[in-house]
C-alpha atoms as a PDB file:
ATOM      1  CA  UNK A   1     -11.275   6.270  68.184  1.00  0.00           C
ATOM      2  CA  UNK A   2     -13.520   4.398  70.831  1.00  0.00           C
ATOM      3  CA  UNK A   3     -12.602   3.669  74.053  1.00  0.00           C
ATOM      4  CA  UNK A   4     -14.202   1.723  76.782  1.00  0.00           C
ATOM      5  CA  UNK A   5     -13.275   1.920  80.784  1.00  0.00           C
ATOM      6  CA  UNK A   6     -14.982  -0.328  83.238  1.00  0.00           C
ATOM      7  CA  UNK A   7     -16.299   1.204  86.553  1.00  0.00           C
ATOM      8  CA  UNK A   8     -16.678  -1.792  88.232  1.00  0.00           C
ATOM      9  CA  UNK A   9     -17.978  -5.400  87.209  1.00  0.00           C
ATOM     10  CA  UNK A  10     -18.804  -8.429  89.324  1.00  0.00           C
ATOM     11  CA  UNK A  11     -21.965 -10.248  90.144  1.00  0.00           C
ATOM     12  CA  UNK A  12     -22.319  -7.349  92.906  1.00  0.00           C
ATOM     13  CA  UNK A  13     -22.363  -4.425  90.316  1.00  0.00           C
ATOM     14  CA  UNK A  14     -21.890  -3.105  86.998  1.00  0.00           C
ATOM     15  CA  UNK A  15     -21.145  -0.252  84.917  1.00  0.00           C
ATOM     16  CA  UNK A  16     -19.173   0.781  81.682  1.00  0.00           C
ATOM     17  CA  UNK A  17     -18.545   3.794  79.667  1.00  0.00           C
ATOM     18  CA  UNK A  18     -18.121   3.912  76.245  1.00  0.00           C
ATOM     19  CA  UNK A  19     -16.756   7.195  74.641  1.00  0.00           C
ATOM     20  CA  UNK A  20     -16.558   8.086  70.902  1.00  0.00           C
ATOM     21  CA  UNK A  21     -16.680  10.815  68.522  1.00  0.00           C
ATOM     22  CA  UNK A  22     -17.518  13.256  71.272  1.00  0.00           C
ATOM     23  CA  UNK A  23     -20.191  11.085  72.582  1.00  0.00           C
ATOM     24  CA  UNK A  24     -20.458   9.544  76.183  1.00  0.00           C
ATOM     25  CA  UNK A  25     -22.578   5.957  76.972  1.00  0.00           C
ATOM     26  CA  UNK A  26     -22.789   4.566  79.700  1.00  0.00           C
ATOM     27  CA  UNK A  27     -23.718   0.756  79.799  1.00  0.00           C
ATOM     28  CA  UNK A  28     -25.597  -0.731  82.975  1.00  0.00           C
ATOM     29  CA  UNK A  29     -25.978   1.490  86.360  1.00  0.00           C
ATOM     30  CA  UNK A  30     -25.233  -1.568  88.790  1.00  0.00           C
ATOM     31  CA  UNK A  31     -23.544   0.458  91.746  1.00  0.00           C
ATOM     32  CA  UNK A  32     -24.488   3.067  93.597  1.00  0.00           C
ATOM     33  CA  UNK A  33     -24.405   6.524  92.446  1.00  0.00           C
ATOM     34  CA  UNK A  34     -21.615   7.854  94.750  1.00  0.00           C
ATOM     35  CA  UNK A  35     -19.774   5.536  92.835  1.00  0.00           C
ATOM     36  CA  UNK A  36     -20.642   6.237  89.086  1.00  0.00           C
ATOM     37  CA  UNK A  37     -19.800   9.668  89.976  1.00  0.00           C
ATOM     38  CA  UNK A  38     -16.721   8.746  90.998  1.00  0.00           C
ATOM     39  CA  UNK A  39     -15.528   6.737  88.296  1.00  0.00           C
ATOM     40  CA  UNK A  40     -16.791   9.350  85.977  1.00  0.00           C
ATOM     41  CA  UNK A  41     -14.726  12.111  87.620  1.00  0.00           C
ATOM     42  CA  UNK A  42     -11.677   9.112  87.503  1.00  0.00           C
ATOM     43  CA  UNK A  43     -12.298   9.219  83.880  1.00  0.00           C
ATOM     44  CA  UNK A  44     -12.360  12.885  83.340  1.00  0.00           C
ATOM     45  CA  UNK A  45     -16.039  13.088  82.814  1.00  0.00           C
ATOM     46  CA  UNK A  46     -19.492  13.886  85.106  1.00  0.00           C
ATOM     47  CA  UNK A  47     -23.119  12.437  84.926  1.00  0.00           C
ATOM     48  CA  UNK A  48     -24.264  15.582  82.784  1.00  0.00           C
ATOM     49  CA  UNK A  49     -21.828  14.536  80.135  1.00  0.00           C
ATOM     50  CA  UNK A  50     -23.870  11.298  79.598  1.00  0.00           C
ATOM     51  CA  UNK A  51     -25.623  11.370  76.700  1.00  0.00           C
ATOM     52  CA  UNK A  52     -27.193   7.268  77.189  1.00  0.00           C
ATOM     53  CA  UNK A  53     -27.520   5.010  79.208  1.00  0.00           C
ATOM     54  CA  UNK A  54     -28.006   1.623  77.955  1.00  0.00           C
ATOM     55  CA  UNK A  55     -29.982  -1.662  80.026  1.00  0.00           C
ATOM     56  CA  UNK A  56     -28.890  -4.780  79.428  1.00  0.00           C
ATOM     57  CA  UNK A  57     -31.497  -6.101  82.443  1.00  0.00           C
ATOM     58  CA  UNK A  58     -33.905  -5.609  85.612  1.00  0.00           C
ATOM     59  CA  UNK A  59     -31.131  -7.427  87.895  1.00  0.00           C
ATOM     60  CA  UNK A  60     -30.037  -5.250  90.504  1.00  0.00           C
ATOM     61  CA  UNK A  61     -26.213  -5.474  90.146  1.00  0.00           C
ATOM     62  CA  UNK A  62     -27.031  -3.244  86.509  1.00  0.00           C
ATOM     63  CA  UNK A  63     -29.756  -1.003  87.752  1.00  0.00           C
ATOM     64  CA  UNK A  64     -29.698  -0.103  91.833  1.00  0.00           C
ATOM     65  CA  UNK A  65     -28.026   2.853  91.196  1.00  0.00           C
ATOM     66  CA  UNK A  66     -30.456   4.804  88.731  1.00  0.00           C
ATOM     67  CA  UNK A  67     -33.287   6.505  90.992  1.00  0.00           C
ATOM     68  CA  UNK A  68     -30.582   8.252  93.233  1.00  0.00           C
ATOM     69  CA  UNK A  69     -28.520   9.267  89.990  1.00  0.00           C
ATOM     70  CA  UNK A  70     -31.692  10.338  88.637  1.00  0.00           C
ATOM     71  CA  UNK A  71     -32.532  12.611  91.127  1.00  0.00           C
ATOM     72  CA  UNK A  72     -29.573  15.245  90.631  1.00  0.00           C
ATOM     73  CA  UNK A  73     -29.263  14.724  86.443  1.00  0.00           C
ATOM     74  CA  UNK A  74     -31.065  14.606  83.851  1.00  0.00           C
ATOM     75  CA  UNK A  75     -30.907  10.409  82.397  1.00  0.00           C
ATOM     76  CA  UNK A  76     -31.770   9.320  78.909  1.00  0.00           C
ATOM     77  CA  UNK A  77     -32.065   6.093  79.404  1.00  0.00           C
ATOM     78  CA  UNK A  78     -32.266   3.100  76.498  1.00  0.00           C
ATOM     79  CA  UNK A  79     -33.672  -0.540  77.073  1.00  0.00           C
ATOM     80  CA  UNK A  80     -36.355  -2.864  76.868  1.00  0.00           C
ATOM     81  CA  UNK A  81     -40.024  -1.389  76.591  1.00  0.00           C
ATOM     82  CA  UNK A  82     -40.617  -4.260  80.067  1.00  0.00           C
ATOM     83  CA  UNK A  83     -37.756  -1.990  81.794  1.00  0.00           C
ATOM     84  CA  UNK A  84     -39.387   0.723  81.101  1.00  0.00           C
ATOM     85  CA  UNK A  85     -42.358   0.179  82.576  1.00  0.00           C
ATOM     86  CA  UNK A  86     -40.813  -1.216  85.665  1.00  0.00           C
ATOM     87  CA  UNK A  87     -38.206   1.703  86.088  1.00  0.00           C
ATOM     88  CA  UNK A  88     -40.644   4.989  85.517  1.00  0.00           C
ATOM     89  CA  UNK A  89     -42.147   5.020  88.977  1.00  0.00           C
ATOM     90  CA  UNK A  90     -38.364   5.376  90.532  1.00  0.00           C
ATOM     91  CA  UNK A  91     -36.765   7.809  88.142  1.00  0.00           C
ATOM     92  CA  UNK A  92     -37.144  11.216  88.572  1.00  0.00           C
ATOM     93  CA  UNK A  93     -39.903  12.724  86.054  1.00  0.00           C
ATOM     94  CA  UNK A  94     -36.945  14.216  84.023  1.00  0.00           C
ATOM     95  CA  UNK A  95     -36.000  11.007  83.192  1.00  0.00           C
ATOM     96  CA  UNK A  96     -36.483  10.409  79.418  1.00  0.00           C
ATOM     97  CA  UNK A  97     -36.762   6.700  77.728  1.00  0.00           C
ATOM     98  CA  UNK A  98     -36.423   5.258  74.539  1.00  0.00           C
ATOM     99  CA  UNK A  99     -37.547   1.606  73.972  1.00  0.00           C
ATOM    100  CA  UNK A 100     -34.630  -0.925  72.466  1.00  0.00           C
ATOM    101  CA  UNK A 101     -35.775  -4.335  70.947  1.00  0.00           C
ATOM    102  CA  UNK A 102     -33.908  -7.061  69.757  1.00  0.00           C
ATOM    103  CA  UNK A 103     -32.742  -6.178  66.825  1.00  0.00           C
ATOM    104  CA  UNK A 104     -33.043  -2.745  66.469  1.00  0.00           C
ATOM    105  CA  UNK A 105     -30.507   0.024  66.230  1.00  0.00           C
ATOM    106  CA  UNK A 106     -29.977   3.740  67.614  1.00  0.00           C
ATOM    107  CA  UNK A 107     -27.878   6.010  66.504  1.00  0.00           C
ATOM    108  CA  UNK A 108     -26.357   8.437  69.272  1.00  0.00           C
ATOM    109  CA  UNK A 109     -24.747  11.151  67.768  1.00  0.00           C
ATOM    110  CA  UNK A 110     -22.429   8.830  65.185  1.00  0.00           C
ATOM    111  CA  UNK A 111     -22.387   6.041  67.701  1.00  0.00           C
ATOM    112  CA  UNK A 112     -24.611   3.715  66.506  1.00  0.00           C
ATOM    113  CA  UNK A 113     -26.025   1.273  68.634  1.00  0.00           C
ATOM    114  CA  UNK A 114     -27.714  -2.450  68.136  1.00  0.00           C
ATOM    115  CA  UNK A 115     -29.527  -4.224  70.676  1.00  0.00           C
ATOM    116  CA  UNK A 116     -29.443  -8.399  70.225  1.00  0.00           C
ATOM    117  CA  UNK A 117     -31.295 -10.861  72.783  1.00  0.00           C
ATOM    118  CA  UNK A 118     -29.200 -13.115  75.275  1.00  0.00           C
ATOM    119  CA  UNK A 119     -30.250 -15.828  77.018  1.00  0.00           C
ATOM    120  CA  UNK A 120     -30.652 -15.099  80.590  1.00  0.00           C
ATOM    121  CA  UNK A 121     -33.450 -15.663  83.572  1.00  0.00           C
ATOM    122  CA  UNK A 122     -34.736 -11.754  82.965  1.00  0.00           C
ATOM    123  CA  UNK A 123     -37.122 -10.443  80.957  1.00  0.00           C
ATOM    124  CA  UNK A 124     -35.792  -9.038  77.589  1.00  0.00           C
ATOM    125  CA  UNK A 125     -32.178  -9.389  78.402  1.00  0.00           C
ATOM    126  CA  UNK A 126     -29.594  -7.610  75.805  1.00  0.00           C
ATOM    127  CA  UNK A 127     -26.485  -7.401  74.825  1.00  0.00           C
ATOM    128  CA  UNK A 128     -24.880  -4.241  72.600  1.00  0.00           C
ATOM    129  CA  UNK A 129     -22.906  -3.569  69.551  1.00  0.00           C
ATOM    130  CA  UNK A 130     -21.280  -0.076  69.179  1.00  0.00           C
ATOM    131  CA  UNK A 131     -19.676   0.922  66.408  1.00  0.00           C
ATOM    132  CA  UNK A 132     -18.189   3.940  65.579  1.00  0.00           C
ATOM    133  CA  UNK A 133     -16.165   4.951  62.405  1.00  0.00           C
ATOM    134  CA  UNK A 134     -16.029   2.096  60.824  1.00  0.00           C
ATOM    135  CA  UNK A 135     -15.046   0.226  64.271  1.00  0.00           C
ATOM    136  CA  UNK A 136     -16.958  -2.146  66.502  1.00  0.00           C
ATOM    137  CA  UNK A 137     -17.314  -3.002  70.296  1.00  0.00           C
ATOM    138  CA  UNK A 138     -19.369  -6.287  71.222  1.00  0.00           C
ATOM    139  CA  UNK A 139     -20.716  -6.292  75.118  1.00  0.00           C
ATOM    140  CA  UNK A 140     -21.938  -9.541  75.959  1.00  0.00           C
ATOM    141  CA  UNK A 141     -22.374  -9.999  79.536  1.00  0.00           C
ATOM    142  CA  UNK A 142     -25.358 -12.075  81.720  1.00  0.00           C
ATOM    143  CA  UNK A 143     -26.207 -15.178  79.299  1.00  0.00           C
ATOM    144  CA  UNK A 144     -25.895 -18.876  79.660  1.00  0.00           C
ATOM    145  CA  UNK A 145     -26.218 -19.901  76.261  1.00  0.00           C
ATOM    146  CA  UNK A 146     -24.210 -18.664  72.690  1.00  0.00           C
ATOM    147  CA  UNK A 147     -26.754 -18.790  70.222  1.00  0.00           C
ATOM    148  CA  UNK A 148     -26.181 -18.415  66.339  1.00  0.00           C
ATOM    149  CA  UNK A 149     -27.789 -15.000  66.914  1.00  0.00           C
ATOM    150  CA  UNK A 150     -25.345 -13.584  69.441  1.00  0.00           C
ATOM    151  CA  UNK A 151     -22.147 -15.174  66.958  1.00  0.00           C
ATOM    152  CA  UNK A 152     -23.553 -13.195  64.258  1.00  0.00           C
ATOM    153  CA  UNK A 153     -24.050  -9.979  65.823  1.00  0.00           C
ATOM    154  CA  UNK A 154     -20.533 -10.011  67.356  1.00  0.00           C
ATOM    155  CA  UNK A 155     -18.381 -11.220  64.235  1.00  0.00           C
ATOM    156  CA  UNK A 156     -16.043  -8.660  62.914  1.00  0.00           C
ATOM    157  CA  UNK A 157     -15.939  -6.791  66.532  1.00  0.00           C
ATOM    158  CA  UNK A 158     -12.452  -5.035  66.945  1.00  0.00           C
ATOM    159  CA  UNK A 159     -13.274  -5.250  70.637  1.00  0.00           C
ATOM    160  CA  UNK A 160     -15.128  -7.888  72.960  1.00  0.00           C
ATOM    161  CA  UNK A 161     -16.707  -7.750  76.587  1.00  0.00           C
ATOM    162  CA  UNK A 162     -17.652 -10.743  77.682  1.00  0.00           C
ATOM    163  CA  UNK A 163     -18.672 -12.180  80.501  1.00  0.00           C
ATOM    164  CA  UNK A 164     -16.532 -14.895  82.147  1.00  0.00           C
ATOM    165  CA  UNK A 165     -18.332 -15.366  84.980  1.00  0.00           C
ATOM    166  CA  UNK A 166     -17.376 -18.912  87.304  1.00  0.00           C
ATOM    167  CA  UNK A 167     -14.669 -21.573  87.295  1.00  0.00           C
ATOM    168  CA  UNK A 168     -16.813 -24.864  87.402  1.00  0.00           C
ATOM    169  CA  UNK A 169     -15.494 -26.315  89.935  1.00  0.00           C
ATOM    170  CA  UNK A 170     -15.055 -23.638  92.038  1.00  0.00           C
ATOM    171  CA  UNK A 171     -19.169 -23.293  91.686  1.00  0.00           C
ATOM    172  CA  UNK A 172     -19.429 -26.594  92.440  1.00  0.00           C
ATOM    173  CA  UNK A 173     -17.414 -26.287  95.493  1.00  0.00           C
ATOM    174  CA  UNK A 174     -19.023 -23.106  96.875  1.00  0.00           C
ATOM    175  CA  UNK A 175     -21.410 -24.442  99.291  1.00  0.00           C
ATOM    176  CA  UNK A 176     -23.992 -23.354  97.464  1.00  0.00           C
ATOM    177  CA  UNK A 177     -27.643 -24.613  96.785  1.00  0.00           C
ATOM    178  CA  UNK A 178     -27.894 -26.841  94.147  1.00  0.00           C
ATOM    179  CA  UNK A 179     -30.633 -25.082  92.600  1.00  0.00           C
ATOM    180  CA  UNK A 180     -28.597 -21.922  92.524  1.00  0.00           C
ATOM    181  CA  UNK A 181     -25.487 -23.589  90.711  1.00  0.00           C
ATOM    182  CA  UNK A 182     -28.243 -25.109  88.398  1.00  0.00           C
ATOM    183  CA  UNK A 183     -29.146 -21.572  87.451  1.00  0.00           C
ATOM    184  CA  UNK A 184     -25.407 -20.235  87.006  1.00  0.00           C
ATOM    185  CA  UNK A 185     -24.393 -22.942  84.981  1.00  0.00           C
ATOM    186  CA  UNK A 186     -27.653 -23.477  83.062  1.00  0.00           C
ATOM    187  CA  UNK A 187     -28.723 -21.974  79.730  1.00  0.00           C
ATOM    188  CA  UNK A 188     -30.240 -19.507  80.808  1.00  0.00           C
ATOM    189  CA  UNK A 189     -27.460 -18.381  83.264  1.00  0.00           C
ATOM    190  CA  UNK A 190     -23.925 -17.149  83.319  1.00  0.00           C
ATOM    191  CA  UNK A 191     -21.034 -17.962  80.887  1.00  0.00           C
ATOM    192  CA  UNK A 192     -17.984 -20.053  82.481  1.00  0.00           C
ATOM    193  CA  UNK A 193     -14.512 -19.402  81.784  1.00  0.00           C
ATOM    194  CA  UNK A 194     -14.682 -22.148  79.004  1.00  0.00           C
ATOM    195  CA  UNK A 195     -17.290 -20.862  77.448  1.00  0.00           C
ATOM    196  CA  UNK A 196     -16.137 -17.463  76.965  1.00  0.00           C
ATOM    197  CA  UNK A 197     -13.020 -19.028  75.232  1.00  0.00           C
ATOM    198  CA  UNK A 198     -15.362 -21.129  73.156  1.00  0.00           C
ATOM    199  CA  UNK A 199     -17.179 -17.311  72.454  1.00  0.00           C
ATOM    200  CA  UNK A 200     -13.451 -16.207  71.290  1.00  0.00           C
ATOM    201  CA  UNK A 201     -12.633 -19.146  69.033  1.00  0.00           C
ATOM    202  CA  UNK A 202     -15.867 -18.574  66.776  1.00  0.00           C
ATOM    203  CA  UNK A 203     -15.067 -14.987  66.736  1.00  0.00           C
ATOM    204  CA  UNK A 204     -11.513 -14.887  66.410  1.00  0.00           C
ATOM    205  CA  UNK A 205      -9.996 -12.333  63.822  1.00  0.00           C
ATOM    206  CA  UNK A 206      -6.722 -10.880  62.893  1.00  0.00           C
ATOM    207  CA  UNK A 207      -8.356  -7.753  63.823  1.00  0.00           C
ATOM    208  CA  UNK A 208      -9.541  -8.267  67.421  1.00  0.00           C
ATOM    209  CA  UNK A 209      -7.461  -5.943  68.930  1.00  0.00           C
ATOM    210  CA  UNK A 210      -9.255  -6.516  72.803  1.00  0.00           C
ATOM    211  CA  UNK A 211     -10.910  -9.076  74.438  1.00  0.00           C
ATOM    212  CA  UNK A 212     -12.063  -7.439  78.474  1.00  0.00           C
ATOM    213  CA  UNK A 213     -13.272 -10.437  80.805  1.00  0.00           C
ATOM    214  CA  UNK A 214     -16.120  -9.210  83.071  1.00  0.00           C
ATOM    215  CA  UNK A 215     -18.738 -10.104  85.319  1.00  0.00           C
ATOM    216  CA  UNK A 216     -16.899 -12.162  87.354  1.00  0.00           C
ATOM    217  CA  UNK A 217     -18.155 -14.013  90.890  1.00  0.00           C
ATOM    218  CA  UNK A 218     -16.497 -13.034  93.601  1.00  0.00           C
ATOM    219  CA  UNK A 219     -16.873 -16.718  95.217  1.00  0.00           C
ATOM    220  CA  UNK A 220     -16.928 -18.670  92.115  1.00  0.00           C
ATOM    221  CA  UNK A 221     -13.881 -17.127  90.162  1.00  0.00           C
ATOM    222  CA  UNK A 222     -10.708 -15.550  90.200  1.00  0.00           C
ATOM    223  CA  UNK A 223      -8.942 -12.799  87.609  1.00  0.00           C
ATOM    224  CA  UNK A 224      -5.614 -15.359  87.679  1.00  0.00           C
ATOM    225  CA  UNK A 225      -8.130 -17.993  86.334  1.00  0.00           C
ATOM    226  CA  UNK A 226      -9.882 -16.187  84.094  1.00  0.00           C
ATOM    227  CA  UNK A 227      -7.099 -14.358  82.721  1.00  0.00           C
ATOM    228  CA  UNK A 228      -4.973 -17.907  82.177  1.00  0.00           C
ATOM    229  CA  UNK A 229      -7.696 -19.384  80.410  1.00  0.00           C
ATOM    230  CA  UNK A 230      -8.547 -16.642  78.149  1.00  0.00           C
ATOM    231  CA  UNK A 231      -4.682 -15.991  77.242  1.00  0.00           C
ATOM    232  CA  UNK A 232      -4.281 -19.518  76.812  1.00  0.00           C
ATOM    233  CA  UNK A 233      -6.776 -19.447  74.266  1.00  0.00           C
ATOM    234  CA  UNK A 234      -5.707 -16.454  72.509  1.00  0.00           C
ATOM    235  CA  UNK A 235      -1.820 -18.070  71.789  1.00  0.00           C
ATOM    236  CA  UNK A 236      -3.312 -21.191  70.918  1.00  0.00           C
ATOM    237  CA  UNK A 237      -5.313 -18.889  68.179  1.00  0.00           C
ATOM    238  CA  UNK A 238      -1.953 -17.481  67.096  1.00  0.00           C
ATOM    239  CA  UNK A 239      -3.769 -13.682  68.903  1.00  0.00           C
ATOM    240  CA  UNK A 240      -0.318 -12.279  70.123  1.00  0.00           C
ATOM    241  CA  UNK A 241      -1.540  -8.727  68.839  1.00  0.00           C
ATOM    242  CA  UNK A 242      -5.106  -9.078  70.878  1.00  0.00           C
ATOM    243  CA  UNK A 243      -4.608  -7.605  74.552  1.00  0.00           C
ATOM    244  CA  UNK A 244      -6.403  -9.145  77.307  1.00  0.00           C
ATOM    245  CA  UNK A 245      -7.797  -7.216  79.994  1.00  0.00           C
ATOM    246  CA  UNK A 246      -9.675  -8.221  83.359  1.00  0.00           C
ATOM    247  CA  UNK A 247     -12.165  -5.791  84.425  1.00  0.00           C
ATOM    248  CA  UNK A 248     -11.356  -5.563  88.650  1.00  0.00           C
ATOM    249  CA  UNK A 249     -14.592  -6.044  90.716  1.00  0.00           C
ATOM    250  CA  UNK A 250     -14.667  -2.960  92.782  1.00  0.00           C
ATOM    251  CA  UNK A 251     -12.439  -0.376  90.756  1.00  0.00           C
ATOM    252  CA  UNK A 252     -12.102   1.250  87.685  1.00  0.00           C
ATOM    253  CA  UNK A 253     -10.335  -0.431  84.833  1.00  0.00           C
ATOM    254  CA  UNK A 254      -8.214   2.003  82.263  1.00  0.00           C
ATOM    255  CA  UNK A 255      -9.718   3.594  79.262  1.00  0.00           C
ATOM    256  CA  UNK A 256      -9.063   0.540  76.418  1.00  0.00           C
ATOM    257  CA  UNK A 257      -8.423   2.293  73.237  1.00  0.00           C
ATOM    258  CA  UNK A 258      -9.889   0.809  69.977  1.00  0.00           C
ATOM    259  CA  UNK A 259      -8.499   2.137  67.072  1.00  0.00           C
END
């Protein structure tokens, strides 16, 4: 069995774990580390148990809360050879690094894990398969654009994060700087509500057991409109067997069980 539990995820931080087969992943470090150790202990583990980390990007809401964690445990950490270099100087020299590129796979005890390229204003951005006995997780989160690529790494998953980041019109009513919701809503951006349910109907299986919504704004979207679309799209697919979670913004979301 897999199972994924969200420590927190929102544009203002983000963090996963992934357990499986007696290995323990984290994905992203986006909070600080008072409260990844926290969340850890919430989910019956600690920060020595970790035997990954994986990057998806430089942006601080996945990284600020490395080079304090760092300082107290031992980090393997796994991402893009430009992260690397930009990350080094603020780890502690324990730190140890392995270099992902798109495309290319690690295997983690018998988690095996596959790096693909999203679209997103970073350099190297990824997103992450993990599959585990015969089972697979897709984390998509921090891209404005689906491309063919990302559809083919993530068919078959028996599990989906995505990232449903704004309501449109909510973004367009935020008072924001146009140049800002330009970026959100651009290619090379954030996915909307509709277009993570546009993600869902090109992957949609009688197997997809979960679908978690993530990455949400805190000004520019709501779980009640996230969560309507998505389950609105998953009975019009004829998904009554899928569950749909909404990862909260500032707590812990429940071990989700793939099995």
């Amino acid at each position: 069995m897999m199972r994924l539990s969200v420590l927190a995820s929102s544009s203002r931080g983000n963090a996963s774990v992934i357990s499986a087969g007696g290995i323990t992943l984290m994905v992203d470090a986006g909070i600080s580390a008072l409260r990844i150790r926290k969340g850890l202990e919430e989910c019956g583990l600690g920060v020595p148990s970790l035997d990954g980390i994986f990057l998806t990007h430089e942006h601080h809401d996945h990284i600020c809360g490395l080079g304090v964690l760092s300082k107290k445990d031992k980090l393997h950490l796994y991402c893009s050879r430009y992260l690397v270099s930009e990350l080094r100087g603020g780890m502690a020299h324990s730190t140890a690094f392995t270099c992902m590129e798109h495309g290319s796979c690690v295997q983690v005890g018998e988690v095996a894990v596959t790096a693909f390229g999203v679209r997103h204003d970073a350099y190297e951005p990824f997103g992450y398969v993990f599959e585990y006995d015969g089972k697979k997780l897709g984390y998509l989160t921090d891209t404005g654009t689906v491309t063919p690529d990302i559809l083919r790494r993530l068919a078959g998953v028996d599990a989906l994060y995505v990232e449903s980041n704004y309501d449109p019109e909510m973004l367009e009513n935020s008072g924001r700087a146009p140049s800002l919701i330009d970026r959100i809503c651009g290619d090379w951006g954030h996915l909307s509500n509709g277009q993570a349910c546009d993600l869902v109907r090109q992957l949609a299986h009688p197997g997809l057991q979960h679908v978690v919504l993530g990455h949400l704004s805190p000004e520019c979207n709501t779980p009640r409109l996230a969560t309507m679309a998505m389950q609105s799209t998953l009975d019009e697919l004829g998904l009554a067997s899928c569950r749909l979670h909404c990862a909260p913004m500032a707590n812990r979301l429940p071990w989700v069980e793939i099995i």
